[in-house]
Protein backbone atom coordinates (compact mmCIF):
# COMPACT_ATOMS: atom_id res chain seq x y z
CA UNK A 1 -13.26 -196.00 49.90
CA UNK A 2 -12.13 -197.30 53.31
CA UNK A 3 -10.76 -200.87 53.68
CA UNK A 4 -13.28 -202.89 55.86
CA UNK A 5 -11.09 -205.18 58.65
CA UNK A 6 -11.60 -209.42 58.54
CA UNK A 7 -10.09 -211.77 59.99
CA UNK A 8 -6.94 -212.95 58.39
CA UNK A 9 -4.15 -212.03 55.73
CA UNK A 10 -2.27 -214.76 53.69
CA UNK A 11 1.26 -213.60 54.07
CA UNK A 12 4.55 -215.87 52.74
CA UNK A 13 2.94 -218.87 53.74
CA UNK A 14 0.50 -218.37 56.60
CA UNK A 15 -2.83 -217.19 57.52
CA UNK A 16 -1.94 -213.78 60.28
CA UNK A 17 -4.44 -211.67 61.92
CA UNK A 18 -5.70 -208.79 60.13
CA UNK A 19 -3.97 -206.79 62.74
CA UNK A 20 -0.70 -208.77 62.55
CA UNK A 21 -0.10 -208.20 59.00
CA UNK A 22 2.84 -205.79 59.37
CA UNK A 23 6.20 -204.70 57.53
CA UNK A 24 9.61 -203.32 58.67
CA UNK A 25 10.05 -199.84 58.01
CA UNK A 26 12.76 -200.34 56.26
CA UNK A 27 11.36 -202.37 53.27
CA UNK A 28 12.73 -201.63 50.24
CA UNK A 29 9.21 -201.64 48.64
CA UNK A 30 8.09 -198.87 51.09
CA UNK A 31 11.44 -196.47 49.62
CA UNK A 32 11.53 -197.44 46.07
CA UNK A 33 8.21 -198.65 45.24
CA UNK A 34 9.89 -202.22 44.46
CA UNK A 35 6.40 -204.97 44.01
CA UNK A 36 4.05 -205.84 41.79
CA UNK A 37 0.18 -206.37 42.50
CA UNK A 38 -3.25 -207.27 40.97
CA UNK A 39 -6.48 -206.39 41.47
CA UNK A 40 -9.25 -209.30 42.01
CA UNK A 41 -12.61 -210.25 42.53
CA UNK A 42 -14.67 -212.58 44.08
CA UNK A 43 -18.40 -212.55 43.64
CA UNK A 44 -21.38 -214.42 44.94
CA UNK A 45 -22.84 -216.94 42.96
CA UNK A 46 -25.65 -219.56 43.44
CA UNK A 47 -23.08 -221.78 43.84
CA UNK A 48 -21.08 -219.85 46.46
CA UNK A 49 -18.31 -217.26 46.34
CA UNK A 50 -16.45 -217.69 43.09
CA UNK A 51 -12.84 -215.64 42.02
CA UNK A 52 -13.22 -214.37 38.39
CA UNK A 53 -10.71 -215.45 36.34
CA UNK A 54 -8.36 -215.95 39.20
CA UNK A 55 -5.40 -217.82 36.78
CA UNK A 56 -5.38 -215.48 34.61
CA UNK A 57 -4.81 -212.55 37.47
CA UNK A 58 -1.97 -214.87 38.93
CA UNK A 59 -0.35 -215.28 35.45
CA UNK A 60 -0.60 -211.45 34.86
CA UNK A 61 1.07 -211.20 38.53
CA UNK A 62 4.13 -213.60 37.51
CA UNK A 63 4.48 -211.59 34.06
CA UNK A 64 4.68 -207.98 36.31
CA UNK A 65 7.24 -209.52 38.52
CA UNK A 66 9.24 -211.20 35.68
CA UNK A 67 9.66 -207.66 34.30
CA UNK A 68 11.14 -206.61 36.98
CA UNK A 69 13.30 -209.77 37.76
CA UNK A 70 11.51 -210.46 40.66
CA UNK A 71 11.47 -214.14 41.25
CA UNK A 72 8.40 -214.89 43.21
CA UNK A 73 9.16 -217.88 45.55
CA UNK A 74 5.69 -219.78 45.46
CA UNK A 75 4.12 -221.61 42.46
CA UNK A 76 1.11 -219.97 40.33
CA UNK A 77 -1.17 -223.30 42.18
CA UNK A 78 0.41 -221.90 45.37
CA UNK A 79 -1.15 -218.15 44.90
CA UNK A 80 -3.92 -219.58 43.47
CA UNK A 81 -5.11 -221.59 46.54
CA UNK A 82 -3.97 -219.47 48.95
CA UNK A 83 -6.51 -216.71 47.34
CA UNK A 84 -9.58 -219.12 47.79
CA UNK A 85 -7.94 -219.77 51.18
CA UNK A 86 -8.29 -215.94 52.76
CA UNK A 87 -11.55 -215.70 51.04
CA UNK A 88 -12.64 -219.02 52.02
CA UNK A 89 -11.18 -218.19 56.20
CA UNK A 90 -13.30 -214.65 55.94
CA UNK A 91 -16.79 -216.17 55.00
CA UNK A 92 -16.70 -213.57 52.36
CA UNK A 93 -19.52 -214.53 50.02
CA UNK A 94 -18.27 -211.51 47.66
CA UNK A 95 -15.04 -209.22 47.89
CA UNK A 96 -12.24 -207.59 46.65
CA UNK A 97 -8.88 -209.64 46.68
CA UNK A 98 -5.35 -207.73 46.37
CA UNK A 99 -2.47 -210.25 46.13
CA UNK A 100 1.19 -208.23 46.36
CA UNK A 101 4.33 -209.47 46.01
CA UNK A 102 7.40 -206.97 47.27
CA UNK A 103 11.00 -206.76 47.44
CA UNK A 104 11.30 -207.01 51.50
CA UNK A 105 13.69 -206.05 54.85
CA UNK A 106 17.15 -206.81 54.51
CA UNK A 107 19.06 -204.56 51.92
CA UNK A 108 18.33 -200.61 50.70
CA UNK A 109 19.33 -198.94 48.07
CA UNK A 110 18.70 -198.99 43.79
CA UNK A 111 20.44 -202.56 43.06
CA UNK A 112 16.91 -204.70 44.11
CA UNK A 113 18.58 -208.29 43.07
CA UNK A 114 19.70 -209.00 46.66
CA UNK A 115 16.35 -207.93 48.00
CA UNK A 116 14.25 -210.76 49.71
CA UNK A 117 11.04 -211.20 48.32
CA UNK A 118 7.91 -211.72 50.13
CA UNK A 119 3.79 -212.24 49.00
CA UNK A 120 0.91 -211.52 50.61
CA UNK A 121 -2.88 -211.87 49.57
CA UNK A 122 -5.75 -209.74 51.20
CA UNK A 123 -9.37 -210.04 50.99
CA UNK A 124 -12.28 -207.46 52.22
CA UNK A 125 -15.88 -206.37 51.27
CA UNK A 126 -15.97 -203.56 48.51
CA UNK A 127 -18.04 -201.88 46.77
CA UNK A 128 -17.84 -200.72 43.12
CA UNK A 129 -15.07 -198.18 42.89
CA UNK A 130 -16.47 -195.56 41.29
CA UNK A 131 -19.48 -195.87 43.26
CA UNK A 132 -23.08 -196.89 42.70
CA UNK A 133 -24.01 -193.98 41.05
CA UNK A 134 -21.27 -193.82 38.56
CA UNK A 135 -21.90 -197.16 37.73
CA UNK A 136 -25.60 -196.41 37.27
CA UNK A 137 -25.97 -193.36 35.57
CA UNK A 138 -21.93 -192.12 34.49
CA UNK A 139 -19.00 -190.29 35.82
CA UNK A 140 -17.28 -186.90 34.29
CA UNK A 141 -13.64 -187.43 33.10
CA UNK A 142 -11.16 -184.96 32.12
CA UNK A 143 -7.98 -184.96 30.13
CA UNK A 144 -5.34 -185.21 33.08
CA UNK A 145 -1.96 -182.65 32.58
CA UNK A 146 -0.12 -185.65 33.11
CA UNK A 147 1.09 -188.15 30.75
CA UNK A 148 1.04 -192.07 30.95
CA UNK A 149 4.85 -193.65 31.19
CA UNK A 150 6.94 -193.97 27.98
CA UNK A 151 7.56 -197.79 27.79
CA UNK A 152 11.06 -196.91 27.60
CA UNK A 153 11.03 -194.82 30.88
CA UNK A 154 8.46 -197.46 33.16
CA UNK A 155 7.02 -200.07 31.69
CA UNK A 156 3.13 -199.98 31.67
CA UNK A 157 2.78 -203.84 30.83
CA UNK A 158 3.67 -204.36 34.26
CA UNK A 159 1.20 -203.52 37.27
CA UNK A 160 3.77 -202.47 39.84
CA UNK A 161 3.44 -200.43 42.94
CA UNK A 162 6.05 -197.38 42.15
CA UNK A 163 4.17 -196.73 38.78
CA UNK A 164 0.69 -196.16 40.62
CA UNK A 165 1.80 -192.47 41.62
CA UNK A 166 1.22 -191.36 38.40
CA UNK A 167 -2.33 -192.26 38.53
CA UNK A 168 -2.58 -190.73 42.15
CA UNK A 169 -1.28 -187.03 40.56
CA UNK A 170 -3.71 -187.47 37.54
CA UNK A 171 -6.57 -188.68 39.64
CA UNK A 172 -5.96 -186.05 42.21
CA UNK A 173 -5.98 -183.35 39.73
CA UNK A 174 -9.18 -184.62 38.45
CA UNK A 175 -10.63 -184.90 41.78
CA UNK A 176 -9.88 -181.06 42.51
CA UNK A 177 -11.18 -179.84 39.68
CA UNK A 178 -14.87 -181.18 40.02
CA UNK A 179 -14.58 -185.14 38.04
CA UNK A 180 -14.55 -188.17 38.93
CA UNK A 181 -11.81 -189.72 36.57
CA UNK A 182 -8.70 -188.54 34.49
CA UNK A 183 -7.64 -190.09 31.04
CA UNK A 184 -4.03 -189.78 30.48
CA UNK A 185 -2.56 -189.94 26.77
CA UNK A 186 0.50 -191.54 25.70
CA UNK A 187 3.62 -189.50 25.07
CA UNK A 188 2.66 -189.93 21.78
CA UNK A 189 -0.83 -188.11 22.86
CA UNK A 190 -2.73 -190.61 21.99
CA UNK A 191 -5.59 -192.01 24.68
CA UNK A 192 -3.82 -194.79 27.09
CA UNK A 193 -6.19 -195.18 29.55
CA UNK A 194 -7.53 -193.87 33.01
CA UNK A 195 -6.19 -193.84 36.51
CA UNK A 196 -6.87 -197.48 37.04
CA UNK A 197 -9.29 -198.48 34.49
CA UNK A 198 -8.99 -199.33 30.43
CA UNK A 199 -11.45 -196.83 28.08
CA UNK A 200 -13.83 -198.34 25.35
CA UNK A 201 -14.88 -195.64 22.29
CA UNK A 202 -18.51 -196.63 21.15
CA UNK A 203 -19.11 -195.28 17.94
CA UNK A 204 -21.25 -195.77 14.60
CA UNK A 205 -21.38 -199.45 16.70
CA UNK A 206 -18.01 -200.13 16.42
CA UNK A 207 -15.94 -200.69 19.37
CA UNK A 208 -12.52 -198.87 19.74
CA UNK A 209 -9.97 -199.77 22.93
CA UNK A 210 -6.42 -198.74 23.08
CA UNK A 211 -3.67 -201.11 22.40
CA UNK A 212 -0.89 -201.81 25.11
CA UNK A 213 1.58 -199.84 22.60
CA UNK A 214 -0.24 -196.63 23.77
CA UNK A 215 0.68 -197.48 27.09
CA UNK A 216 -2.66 -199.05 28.40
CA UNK A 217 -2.95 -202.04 30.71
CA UNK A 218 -3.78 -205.47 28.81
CA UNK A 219 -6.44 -205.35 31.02
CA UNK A 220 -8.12 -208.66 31.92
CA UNK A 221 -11.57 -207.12 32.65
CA UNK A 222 -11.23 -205.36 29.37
CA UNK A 223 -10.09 -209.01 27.76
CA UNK A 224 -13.89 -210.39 29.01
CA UNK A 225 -15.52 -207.30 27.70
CA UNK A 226 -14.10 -207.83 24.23
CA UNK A 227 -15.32 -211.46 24.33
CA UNK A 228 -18.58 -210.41 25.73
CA UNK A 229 -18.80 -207.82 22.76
CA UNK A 230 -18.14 -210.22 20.21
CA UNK A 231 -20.19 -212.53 21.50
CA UNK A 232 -23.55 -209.87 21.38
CA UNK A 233 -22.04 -209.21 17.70
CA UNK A 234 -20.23 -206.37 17.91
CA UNK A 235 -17.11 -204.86 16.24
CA UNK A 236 -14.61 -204.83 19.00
CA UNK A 237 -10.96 -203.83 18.13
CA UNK A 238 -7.92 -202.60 19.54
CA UNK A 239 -6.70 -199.41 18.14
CA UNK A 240 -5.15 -195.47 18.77
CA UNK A 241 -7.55 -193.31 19.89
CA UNK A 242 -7.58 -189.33 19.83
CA UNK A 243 -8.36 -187.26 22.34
CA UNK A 244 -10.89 -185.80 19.71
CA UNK A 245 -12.42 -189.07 19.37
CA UNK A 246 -13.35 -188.87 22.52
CA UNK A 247 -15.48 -185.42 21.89
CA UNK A 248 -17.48 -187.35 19.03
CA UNK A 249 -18.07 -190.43 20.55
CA UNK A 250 -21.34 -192.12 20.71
CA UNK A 251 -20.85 -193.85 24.62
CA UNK A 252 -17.59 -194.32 26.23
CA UNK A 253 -17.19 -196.48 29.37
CA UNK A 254 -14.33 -197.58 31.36
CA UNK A 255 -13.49 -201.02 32.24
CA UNK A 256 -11.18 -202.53 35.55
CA UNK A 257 -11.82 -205.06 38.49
CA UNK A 258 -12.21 -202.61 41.17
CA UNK A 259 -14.30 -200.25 38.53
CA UNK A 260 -16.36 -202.79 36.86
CA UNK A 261 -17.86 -201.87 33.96
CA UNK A 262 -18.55 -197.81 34.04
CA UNK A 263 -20.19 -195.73 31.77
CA UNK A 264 -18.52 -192.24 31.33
CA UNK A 265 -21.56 -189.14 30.63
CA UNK A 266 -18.55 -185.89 29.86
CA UNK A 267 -14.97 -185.85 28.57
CA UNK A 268 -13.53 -182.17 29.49
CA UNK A 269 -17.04 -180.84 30.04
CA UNK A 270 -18.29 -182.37 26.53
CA UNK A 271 -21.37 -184.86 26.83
CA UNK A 272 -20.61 -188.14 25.79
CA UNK A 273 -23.85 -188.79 23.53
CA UNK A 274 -27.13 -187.96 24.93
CA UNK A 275 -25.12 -187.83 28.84
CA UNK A 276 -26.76 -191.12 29.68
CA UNK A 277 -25.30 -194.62 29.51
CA UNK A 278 -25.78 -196.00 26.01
CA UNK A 279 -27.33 -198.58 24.61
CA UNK A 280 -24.32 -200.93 23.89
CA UNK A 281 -22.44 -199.60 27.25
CA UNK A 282 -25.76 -201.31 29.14
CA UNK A 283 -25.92 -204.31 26.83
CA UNK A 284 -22.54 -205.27 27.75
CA UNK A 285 -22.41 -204.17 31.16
CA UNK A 286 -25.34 -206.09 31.40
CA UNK A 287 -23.79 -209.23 30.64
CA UNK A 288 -20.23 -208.83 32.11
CA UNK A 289 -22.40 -208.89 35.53
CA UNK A 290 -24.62 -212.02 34.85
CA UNK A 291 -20.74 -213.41 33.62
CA UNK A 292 -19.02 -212.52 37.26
CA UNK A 293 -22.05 -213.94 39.09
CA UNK A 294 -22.14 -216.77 37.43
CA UNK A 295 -25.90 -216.40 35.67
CA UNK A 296 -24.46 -217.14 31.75
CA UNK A 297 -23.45 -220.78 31.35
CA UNK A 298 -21.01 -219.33 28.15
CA UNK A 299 -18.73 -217.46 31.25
CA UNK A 300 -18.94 -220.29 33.63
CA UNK A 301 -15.24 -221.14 32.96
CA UNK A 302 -13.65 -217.86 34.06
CA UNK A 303 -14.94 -218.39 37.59
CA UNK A 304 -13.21 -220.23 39.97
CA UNK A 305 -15.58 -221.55 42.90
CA UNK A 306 -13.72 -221.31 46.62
CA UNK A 307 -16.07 -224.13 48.25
């Protein structure tokens, strides 16, 4: 989906034109992939624009970057201000925020510990990324050729830039061959998780995600769907998942910030139940939406109001 221009970027410090925002050629995150990133949103509420669960996105951002012994030179109240601040500056009642922090101009090659390191924090109007009608009535996945990292080789537990081209081949090859989505399995072969999104397995009403040992994202939009889960009295655990499981399953969905919550109708050309969104997929997507916007009273604390 194309990136829709506004006004102003938060970058090390200060609030530059969209059009200003600009790197050196020669940064060593453009060659080697060196940052880490998150993925945000902001949503309107009857109370104004609100960031869900904005600490917990920073935090996850420090953890990615202390993986990679990347000392990020601002504060976690720092980062978290200046995202209300560029959402606040673009009078955007709801949007997408990506805050990045990357090793910077000044040194090249594989030893990054010299590097300078710099942050920046964009905002911009988004829609769901899946689209409207994934989100509505379910998207096809297949099994992607291509395997999610080994821990040992690149650590999944850390959202960083280099890793992402993994889920560009998988979601490529998906996209070429007629879905929407990939899955990727561990090394192991067990499920891990999608392109950019965390997979829920509905069946005989329990609900099955994969742990972070299979290499999938502790995902903080799949962290409010468990609670939300609970919460409507569900069984909602963390566990391996076969590919097979995912041929018998009663619903599957997919979970993310820039996804939402997505219901998923094949796997590999296999319906998914009856090829429409369950009833425990809509229950719950249900309520994660009334949560981000602010409409359930038991949520209000994972939003964080700009104004």
């Amino acid at each position: 989906m194309p990136i829709q221009a506004v006004d102003k970027i938060w970058m090390d410090g200060s609030l530059v034109d969209w059009n200003e925002a600009k790197v050196h050629v020669l940064t060593h995150a453009l060659h080697y992939g060196s940052g880490v990133f998150e993925g945000v949103r902001a949503y309107k509420t009857s109370a104004g624009p609100a960031v869900f669960r904005l600490v917990d996105h920073i935090d996850r951002l420090f953890n990615s970057a202390k993986i990679y012994l990347i000392d990020i030179p601002y504060s976690r109240d720092q980062l978290v201000e200046a995202t209300k601040d560029v959402v606040r500056v673009n009078a955007l009642d709801s949007c997408y925020i990506r805050p990045i922090v990357y090793l910077g101009y000044g040194e090249m090659g594989l030893n990054p510990l010299p590097c300078s390191v710099s942050v920046a924090i964009a905002a911009w109007p988004w829609g769901t990324y899946l689209g409207e009608e994934g989100l509505e009535k379910g998207v096809s996945v297949k099994i992607s050729s291509f395997q999610r990292h080994d821990p040992n080789s690149v650590p999944p537990a850390s959202k960083a830039t280099g890793m992402y081209i993994n889920s560009s081949l998988a979601k490529v090859e998906a996209l070429k061959a007629g879905y929407d989505e990939a899955i990727l399995l561990s090394p192991q072969g067990y499920v891990s998780e999608c392109t950019g999104e965390n997979v829920f397995v509905v069946r005989g009403g329990k609900i099955v995600t994969p742990p972070a040992s299979s290499g999938a994202l502790e995902g903080i939009t799949k962290d409010s769907v468990m609670t939300i889960a609970r919460d409507q009295g569900y069984e909602a655990i963390e566990a391996n998942v076969l590919r097979s499981d995912l041929y018998l399953a009663d619903e599957i969905f997919l979970t993310g910030t820039a996804a939402e919550v997505v219901p998923i109708s094949s796997v590999d050309d296999r319906i998914v139940g009856s090829g429409k969104p369950g009833p425990i997929t809509r229950a719950i997507q249900a309520a994660y939406f009334g949560a981000v916007r602010g409409e359930l009273d038991q949520y209000k604390d994972w939003l964080d109001y700009v104004n």
